[in-house]
PDB file of N, CA and C in Angstrom:
ATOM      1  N   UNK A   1       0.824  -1.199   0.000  1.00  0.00           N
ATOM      2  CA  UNK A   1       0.000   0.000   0.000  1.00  0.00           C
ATOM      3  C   UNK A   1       0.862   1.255   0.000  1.00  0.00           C
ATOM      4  N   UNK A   2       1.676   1.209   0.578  1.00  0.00           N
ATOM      5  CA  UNK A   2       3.058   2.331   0.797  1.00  0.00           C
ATOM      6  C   UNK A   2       3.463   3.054  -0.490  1.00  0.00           C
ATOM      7  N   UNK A   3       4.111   1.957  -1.376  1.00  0.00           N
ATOM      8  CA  UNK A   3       4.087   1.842  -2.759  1.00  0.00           C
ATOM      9  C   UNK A   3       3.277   2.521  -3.861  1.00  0.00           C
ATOM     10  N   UNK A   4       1.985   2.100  -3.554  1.00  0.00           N
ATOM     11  CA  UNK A   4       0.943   2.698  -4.508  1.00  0.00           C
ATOM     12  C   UNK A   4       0.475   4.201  -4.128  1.00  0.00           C
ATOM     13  N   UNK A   5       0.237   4.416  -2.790  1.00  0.00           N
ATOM     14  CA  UNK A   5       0.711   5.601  -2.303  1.00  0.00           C
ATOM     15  C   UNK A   5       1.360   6.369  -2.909  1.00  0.00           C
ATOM     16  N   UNK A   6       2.793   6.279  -3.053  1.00  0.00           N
ATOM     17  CA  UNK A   6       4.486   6.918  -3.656  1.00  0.00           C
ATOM     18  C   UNK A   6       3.690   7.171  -5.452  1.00  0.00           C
ATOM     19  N   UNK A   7       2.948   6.233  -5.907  1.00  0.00           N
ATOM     20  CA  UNK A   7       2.602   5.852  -7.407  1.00  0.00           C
ATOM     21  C   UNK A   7       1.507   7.441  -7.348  1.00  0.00           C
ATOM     22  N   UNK A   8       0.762   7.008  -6.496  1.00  0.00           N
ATOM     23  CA  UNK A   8      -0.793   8.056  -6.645  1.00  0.00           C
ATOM     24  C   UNK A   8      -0.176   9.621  -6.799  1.00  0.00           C
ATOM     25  N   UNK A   9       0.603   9.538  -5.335  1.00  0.00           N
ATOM     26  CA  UNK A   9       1.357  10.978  -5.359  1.00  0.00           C
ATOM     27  C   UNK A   9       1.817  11.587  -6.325  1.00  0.00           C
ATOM     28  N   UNK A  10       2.785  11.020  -7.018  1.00  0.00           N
ATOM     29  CA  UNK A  10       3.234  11.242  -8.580  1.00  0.00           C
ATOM     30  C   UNK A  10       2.263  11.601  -8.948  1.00  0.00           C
ATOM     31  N   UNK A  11       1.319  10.937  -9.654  1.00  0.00           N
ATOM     32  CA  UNK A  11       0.242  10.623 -11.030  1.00  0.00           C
ATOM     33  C   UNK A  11      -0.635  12.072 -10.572  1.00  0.00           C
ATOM     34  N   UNK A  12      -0.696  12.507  -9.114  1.00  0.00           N
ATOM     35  CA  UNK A  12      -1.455  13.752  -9.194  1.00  0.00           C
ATOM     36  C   UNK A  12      -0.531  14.831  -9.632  1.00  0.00           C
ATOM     37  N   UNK A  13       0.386  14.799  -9.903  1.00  0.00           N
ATOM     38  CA  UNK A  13       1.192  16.067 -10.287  1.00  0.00           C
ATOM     39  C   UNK A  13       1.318  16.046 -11.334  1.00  0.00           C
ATOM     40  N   UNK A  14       0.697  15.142 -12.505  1.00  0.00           N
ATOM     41  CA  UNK A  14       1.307  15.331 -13.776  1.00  0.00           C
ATOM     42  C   UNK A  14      -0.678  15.097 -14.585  1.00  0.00           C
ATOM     43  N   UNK A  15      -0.468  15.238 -15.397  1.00  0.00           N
ATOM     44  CA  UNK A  15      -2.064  15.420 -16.722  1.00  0.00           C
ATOM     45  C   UNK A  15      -1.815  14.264 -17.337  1.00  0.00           C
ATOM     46  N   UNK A  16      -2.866  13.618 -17.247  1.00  0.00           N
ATOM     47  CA  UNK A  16      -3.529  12.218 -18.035  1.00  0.00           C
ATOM     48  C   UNK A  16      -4.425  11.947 -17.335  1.00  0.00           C
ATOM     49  N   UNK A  17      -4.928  10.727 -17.621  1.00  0.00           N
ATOM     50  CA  UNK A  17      -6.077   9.755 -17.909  1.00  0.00           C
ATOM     51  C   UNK A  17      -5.745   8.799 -17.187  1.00  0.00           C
ATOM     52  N   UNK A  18      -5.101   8.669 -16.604  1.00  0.00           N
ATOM     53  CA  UNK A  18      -5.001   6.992 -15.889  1.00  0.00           C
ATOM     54  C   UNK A  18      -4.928   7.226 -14.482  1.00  0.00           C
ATOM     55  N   UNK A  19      -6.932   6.814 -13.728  1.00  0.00           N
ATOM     56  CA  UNK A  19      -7.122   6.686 -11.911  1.00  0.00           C
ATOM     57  C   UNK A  19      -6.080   5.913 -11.054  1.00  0.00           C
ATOM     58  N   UNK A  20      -6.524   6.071 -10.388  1.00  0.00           N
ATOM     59  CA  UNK A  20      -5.483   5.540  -8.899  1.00  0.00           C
ATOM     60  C   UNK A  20      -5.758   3.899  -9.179  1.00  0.00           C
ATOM     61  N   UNK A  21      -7.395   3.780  -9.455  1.00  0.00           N
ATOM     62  CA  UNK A  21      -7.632   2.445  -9.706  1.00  0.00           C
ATOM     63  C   UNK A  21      -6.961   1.813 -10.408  1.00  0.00           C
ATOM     64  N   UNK A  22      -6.828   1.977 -12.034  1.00  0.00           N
ATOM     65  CA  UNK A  22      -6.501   1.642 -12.949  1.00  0.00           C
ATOM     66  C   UNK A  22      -4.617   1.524 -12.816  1.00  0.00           C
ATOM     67  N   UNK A  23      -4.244   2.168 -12.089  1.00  0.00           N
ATOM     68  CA  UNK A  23      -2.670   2.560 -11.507  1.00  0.00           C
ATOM     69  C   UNK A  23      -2.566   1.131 -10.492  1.00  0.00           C
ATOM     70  N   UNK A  24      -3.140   0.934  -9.592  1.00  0.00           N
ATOM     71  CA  UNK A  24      -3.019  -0.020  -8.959  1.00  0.00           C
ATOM     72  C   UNK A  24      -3.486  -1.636  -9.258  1.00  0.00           C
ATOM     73  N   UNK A  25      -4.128  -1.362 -10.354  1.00  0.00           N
ATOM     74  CA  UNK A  25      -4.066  -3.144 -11.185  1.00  0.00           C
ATOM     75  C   UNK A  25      -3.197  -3.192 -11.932  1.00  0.00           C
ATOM     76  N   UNK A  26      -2.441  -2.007 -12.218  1.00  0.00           N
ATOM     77  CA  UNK A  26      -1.114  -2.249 -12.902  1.00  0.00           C
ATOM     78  C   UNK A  26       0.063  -2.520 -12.461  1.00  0.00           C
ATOM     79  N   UNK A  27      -0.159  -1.864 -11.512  1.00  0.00           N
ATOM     80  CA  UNK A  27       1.459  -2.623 -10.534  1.00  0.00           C
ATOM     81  C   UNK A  27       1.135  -3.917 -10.089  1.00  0.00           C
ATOM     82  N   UNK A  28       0.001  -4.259  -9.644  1.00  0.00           N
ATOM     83  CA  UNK A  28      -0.511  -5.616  -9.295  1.00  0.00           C
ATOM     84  C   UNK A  28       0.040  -6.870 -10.341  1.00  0.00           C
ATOM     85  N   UNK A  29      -0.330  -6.200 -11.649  1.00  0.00           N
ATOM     86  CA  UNK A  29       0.062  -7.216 -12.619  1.00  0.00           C
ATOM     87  C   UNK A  29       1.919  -7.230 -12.308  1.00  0.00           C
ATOM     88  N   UNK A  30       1.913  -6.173 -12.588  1.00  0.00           N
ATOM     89  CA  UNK A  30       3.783  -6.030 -12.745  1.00  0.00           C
ATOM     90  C   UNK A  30       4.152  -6.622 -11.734  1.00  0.00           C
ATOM     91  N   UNK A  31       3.747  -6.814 -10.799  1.00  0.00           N
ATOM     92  CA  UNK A  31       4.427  -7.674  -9.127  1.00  0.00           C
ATOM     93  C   UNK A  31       4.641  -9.149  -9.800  1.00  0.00           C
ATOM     94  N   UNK A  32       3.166  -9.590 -10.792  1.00  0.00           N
ATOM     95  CA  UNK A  32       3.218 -11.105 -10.805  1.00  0.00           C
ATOM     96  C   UNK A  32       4.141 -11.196 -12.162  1.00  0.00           C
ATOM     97  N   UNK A  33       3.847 -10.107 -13.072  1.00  0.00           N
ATOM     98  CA  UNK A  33       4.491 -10.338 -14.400  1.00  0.00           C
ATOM     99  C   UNK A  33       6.093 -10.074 -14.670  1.00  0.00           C
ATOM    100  N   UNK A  34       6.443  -9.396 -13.615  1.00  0.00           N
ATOM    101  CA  UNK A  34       7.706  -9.070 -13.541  1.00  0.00           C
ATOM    102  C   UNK A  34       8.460  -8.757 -15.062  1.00  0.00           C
ATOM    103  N   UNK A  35       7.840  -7.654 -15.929  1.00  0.00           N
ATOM    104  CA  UNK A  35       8.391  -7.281 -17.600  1.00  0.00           C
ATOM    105  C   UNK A  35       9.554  -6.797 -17.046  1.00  0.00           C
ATOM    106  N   UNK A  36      10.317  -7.049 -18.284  1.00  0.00           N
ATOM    107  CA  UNK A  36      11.681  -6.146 -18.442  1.00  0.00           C
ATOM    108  C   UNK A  36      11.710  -5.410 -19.750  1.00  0.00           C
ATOM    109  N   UNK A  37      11.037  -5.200 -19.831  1.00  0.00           N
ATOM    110  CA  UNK A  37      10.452  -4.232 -20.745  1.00  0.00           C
ATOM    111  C   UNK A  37       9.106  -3.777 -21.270  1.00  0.00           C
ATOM    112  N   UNK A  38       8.806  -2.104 -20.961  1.00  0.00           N
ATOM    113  CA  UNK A  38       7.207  -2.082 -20.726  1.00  0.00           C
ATOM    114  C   UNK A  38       7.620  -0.563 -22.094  1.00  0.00           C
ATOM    115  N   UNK A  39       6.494  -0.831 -22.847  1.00  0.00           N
ATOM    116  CA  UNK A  39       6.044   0.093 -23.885  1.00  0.00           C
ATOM    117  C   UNK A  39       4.653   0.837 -23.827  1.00  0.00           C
ATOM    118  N   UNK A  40       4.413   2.166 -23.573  1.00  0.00           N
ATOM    119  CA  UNK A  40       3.493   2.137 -23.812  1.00  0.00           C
ATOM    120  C   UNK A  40       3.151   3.561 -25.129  1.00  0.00           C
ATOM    121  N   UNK A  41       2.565   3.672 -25.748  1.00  0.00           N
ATOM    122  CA  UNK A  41       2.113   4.351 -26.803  1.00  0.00           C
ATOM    123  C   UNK A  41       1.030   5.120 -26.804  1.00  0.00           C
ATOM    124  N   UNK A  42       0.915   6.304 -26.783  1.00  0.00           N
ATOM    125  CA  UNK A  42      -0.078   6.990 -26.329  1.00  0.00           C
ATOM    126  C   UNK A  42       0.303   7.680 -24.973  1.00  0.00           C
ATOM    127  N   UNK A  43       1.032   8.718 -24.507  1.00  0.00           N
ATOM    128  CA  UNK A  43       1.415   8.987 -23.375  1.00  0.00           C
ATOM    129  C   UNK A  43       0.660  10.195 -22.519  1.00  0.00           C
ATOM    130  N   UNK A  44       0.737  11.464 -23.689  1.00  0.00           N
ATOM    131  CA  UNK A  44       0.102  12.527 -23.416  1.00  0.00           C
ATOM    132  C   UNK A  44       0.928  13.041 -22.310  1.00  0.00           C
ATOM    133  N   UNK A  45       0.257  13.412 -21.262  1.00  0.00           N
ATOM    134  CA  UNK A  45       0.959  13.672 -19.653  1.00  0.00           C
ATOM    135  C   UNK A  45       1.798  13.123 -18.817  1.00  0.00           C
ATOM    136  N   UNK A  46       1.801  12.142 -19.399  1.00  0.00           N
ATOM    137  CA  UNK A  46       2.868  10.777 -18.780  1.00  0.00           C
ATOM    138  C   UNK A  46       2.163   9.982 -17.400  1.00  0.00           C
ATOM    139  N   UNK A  47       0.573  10.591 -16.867  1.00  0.00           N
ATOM    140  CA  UNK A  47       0.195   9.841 -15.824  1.00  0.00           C
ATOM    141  C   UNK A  47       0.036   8.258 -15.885  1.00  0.00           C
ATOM    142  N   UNK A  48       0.297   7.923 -16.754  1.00  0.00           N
ATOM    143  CA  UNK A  48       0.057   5.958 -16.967  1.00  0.00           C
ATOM    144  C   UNK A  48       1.078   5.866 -16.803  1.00  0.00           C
ATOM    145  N   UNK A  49       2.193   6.333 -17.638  1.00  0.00           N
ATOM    146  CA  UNK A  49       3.587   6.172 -17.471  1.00  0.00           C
ATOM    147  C   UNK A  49       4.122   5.891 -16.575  1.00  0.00           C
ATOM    148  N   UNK A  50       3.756   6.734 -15.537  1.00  0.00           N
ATOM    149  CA  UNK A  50       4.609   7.000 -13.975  1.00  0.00           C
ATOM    150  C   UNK A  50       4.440   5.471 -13.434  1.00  0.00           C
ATOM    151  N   UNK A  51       3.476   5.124 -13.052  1.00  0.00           N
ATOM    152  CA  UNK A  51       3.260   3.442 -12.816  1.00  0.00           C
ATOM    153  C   UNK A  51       4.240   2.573 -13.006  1.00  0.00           C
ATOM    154  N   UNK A  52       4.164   2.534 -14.182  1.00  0.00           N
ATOM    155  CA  UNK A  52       5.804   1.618 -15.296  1.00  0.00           C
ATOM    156  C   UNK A  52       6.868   1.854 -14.484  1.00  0.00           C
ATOM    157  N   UNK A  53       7.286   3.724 -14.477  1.00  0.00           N
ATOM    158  CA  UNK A  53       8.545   3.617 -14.407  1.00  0.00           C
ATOM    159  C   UNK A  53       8.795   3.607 -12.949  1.00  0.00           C
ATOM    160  N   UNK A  54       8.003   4.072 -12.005  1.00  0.00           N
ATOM    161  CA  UNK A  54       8.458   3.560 -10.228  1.00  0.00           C
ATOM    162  C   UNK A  54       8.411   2.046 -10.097  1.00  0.00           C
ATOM    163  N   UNK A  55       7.728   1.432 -10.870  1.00  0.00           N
ATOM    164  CA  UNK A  55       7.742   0.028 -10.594  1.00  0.00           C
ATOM    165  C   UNK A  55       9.101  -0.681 -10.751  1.00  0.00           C
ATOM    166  N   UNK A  56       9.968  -0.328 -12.400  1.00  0.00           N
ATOM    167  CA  UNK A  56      11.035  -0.449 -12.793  1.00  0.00           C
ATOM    168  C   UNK A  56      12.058  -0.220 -11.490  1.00  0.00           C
ATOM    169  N   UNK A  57      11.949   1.555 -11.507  1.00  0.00           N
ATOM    170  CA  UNK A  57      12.580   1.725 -10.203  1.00  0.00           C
ATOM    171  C   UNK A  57      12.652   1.194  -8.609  1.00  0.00           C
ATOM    172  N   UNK A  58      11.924   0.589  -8.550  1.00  0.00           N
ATOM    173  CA  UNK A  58      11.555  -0.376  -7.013  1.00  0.00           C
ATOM    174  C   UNK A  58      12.250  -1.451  -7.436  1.00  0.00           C
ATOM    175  N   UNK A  59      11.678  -2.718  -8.589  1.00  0.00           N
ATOM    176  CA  UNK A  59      12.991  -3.396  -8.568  1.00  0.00           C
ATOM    177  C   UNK A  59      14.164  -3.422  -8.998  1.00  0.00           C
ATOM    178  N   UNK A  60      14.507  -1.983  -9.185  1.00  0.00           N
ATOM    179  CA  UNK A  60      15.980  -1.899  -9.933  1.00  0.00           C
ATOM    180  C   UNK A  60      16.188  -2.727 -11.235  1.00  0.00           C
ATOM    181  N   UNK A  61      15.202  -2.497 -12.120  1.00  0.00           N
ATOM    182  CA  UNK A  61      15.298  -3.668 -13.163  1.00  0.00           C
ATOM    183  C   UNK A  61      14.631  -2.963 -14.596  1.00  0.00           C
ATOM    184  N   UNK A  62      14.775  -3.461 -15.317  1.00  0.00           N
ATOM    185  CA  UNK A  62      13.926  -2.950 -16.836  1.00  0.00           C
ATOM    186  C   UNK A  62      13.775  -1.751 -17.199  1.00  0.00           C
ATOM    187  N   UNK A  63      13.154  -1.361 -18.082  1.00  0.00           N
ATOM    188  CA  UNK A  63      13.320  -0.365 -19.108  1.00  0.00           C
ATOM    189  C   UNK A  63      11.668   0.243 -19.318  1.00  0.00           C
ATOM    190  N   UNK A  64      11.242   1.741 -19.287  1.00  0.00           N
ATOM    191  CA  UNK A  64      10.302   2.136 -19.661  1.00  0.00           C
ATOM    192  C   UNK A  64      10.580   2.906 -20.980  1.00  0.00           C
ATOM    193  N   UNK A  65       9.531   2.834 -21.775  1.00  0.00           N
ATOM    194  CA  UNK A  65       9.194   3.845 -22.851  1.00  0.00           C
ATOM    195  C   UNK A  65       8.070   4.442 -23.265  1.00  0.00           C
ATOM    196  N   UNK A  66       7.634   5.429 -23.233  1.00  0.00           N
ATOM    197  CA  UNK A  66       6.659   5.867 -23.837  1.00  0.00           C
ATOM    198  C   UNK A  66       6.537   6.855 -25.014  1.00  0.00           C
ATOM    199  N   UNK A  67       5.898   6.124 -26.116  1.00  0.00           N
ATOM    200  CA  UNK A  67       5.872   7.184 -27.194  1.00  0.00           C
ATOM    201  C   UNK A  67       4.824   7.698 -27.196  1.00  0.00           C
ATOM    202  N   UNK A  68       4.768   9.090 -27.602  1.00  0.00           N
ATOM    203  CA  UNK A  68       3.489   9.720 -27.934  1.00  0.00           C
ATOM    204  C   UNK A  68       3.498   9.884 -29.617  1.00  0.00           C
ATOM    205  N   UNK A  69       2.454   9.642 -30.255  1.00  0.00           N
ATOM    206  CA  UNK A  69       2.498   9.886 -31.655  1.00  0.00           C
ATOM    207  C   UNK A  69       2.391  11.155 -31.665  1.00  0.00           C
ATOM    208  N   UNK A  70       1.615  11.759 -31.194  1.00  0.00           N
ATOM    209  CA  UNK A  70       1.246  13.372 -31.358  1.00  0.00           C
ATOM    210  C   UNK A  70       2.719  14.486 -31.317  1.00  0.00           C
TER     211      UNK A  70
END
């Protein structure tokens, strides 16, 4: 919970589209899926983003990217 906390905090300081909810089934997955490499496309504000990349950063591991086409 600590964690997602640190995640929420972020995601309110920056513009997008992606809830606290939707933020926290994503790290959920990433706990079990453990990627080493996460893409995402479509970024805008970078609030989905942030998710990816503290997660990366917690286990000291993998690579984020986000492209925006726009």
């Amino acid at each position: 919970a600590g964690e997602k906390k640190i995640i929420y905090d972020l995601m309110d300081q920056v513009n997008g589209w992606c809830s606290h909810q939707k933020a926290s089934i994503l790290v959920d997955i990433f706990m079990v899926t453990q990627p080493k490499t996460i893409v995402e496309i479509g970024v805008w504000g970078g609030k989905s983003l942030l998710p990816f990349a503290r997660y990366c950063k917690r286990v000291d591991k993998g690579k984020v990217y986000g492209i925006d086409p726009w």
